[in-house]
PDB file of N, CA and C in Angstrom:
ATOM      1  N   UNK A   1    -114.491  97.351 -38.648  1.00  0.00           N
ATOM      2  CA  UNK A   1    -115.305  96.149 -38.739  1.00  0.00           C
ATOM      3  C   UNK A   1    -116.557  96.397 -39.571  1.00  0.00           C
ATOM      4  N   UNK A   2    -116.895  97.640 -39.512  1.00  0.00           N
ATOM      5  CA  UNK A   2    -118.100  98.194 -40.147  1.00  0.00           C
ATOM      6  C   UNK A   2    -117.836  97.973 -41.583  1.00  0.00           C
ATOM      7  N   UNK A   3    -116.799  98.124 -41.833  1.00  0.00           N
ATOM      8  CA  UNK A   3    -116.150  98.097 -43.765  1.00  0.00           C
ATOM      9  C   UNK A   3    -116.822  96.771 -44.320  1.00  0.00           C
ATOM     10  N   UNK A   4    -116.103  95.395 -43.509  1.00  0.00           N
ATOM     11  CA  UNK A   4    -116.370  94.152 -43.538  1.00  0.00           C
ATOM     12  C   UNK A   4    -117.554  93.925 -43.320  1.00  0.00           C
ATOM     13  N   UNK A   5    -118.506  93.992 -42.666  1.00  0.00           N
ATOM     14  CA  UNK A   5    -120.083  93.650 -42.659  1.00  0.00           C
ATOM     15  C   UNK A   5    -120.459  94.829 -44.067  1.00  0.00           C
ATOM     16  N   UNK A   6    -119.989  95.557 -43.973  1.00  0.00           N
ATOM     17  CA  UNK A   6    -120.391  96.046 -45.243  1.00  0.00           C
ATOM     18  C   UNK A   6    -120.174  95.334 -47.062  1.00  0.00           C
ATOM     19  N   UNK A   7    -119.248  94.857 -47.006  1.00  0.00           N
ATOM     20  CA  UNK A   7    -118.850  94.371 -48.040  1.00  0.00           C
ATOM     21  C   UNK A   7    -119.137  92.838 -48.122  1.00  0.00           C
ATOM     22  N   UNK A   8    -119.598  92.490 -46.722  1.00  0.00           N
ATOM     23  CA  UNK A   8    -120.638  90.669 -46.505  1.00  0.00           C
ATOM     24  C   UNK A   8    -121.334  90.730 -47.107  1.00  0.00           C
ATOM     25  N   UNK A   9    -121.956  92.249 -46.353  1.00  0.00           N
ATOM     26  CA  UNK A   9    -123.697  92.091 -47.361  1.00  0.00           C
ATOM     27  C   UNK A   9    -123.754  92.509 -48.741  1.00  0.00           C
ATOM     28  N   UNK A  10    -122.650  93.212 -49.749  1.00  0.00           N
ATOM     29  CA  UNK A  10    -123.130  93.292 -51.368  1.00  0.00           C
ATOM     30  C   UNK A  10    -122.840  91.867 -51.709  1.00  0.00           C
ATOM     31  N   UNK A  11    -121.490  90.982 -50.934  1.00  0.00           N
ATOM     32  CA  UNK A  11    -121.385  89.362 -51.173  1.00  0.00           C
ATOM     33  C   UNK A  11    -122.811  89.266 -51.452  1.00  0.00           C
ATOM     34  N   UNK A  12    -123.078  88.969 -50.468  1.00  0.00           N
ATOM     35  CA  UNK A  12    -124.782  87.920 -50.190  1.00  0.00           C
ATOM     36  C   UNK A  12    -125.508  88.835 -51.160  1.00  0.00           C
ATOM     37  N   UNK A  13    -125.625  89.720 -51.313  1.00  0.00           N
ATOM     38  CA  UNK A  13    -126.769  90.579 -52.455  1.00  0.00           C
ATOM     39  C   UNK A  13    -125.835  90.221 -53.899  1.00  0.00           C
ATOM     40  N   UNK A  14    -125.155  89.840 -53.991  1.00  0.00           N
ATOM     41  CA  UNK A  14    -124.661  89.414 -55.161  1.00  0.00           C
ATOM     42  C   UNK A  14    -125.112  88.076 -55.353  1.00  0.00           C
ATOM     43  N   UNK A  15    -124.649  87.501 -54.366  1.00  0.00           N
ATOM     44  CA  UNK A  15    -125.168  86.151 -54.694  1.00  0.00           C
ATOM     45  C   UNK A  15    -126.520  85.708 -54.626  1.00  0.00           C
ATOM     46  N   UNK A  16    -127.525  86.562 -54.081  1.00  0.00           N
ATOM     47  CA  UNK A  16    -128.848  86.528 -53.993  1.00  0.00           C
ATOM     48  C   UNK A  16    -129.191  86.679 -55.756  1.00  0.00           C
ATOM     49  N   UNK A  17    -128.474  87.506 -56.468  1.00  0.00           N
ATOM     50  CA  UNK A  17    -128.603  88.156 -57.821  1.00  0.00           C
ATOM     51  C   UNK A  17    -128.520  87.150 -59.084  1.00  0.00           C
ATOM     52  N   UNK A  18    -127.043  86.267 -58.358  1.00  0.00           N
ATOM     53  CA  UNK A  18    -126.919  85.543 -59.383  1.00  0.00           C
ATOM     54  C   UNK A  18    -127.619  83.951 -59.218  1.00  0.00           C
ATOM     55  N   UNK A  19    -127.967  83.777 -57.975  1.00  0.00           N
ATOM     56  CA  UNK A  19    -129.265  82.605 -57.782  1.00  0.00           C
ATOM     57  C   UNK A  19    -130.582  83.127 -59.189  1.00  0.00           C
ATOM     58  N   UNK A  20    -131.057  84.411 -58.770  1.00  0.00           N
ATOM     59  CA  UNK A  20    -132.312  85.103 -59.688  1.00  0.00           C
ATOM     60  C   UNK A  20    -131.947  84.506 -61.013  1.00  0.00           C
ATOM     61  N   UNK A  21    -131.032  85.026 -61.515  1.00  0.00           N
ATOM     62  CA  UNK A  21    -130.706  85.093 -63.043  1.00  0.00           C
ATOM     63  C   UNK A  21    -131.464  83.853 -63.415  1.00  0.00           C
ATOM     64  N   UNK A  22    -131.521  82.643 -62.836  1.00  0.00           N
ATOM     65  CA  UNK A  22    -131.889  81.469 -64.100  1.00  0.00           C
ATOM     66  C   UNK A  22    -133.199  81.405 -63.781  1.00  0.00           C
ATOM     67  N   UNK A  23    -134.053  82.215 -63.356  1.00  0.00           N
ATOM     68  CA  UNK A  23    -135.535  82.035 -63.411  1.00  0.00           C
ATOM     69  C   UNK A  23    -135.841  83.428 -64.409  1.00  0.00           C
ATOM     70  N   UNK A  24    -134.701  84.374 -64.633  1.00  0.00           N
ATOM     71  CA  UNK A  24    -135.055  85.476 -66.024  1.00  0.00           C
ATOM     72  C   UNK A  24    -135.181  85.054 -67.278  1.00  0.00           C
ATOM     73  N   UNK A  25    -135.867  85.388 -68.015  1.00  0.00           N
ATOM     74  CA  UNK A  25    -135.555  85.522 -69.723  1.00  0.00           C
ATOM     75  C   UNK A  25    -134.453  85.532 -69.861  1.00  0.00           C
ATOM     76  N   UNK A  26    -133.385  85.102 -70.976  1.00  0.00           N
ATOM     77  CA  UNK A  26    -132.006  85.017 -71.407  1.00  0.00           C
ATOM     78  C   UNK A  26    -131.841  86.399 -71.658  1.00  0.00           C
ATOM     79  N   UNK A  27    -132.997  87.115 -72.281  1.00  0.00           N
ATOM     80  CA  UNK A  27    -132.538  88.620 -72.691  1.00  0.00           C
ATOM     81  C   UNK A  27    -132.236  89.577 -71.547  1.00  0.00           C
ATOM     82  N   UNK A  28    -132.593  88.732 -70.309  1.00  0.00           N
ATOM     83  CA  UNK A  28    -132.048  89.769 -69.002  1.00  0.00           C
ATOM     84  C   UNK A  28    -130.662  89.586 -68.480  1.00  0.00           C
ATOM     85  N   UNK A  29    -130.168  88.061 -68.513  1.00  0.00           N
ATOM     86  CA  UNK A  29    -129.053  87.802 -68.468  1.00  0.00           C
ATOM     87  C   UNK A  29    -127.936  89.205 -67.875  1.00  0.00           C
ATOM     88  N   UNK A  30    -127.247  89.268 -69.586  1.00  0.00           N
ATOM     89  CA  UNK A  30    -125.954  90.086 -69.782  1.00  0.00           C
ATOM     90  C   UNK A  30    -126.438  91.115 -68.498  1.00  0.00           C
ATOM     91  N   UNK A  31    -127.622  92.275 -68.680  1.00  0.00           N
ATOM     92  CA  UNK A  31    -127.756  93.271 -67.758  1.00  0.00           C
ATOM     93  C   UNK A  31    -127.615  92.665 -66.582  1.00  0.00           C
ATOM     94  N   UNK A  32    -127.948  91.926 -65.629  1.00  0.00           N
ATOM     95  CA  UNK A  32    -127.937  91.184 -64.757  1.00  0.00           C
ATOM     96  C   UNK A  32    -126.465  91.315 -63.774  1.00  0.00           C
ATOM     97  N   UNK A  33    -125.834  90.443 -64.951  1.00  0.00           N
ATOM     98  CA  UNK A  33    -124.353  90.113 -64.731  1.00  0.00           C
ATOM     99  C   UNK A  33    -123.862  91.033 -64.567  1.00  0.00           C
ATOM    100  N   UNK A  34    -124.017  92.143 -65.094  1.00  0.00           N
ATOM    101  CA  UNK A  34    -123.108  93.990 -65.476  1.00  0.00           C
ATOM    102  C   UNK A  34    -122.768  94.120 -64.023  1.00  0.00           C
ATOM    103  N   UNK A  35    -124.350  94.054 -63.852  1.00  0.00           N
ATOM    104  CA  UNK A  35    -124.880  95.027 -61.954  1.00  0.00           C
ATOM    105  C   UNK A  35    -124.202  94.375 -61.266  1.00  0.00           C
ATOM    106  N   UNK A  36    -124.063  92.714 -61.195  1.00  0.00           N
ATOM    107  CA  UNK A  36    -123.488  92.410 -60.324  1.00  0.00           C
ATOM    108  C   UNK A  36    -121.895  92.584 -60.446  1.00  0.00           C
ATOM    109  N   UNK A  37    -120.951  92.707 -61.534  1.00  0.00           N
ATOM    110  CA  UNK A  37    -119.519  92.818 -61.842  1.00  0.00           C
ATOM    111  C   UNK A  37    -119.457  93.966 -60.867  1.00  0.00           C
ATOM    112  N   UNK A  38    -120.441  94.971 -61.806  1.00  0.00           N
ATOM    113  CA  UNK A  38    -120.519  96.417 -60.797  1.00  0.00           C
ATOM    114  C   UNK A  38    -120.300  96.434 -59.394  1.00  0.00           C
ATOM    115  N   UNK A  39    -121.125  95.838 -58.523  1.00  0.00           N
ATOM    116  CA  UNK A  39    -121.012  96.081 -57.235  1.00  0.00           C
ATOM    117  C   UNK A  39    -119.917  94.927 -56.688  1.00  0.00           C
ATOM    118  N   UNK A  40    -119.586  93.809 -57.477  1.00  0.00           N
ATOM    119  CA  UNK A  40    -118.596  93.109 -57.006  1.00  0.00           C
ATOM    120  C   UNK A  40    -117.052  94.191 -56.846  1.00  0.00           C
ATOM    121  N   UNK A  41    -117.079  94.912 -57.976  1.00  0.00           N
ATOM    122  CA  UNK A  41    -115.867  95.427 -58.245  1.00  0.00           C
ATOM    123  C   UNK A  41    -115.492  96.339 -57.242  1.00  0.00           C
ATOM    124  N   UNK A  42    -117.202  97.111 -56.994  1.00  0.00           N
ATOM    125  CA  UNK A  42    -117.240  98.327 -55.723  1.00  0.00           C
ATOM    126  C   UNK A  42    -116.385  97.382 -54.482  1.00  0.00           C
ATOM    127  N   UNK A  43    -116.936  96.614 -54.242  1.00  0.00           N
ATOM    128  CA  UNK A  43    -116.885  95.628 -53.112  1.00  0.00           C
ATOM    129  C   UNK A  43    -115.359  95.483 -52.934  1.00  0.00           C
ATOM    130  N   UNK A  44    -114.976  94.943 -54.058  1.00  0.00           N
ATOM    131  CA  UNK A  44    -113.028  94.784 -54.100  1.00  0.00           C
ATOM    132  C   UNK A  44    -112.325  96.125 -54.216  1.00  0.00           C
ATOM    133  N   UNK A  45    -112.629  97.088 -54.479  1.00  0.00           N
ATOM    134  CA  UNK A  45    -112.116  98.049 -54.604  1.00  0.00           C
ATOM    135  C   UNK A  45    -112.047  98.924 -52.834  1.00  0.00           C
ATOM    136  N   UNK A  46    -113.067  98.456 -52.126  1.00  0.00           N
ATOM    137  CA  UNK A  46    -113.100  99.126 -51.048  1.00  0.00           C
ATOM    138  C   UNK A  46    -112.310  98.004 -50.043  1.00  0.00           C
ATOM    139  N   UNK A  47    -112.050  96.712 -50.397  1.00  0.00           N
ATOM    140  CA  UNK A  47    -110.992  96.409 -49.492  1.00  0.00           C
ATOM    141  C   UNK A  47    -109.174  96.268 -49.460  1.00  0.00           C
ATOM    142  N   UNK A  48    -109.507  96.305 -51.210  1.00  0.00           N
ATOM    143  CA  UNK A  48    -107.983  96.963 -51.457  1.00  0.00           C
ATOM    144  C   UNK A  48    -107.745  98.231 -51.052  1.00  0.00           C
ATOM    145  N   UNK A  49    -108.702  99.203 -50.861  1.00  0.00           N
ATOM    146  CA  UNK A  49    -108.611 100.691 -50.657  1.00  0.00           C
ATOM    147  C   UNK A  49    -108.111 101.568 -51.634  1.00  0.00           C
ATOM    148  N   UNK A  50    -108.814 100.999 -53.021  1.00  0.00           N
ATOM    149  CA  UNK A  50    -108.158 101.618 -54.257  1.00  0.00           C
ATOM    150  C   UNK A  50    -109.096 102.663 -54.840  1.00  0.00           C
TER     151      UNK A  50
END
């Protein structure tokens, strides 16, 4: 169960991330997006168990 509350909260910190983005400069954008693919991917990768 611990896996799942774990992988709630990069959800919600992701989505906390991509709320931010439209109060950045456009030039922060792309980096922005990376971090979040990044930890989205962590996120899917640990419930496929890949």
């Amino acid at each position: 169960m611990s896996e799942l509350n774990e992988t709630s909260d990069i959800l919600e910190g992701a989505k906390a991330q991509l709320d931010e983005i439209d109060s950045l400069p456009i030039s922060e954008h792309a980096g922005r997006l990376e971090g979040v693919h990044r930890k989205l991917e962590s996120a899917l990768s640990t419930i496929d168990g890949l």
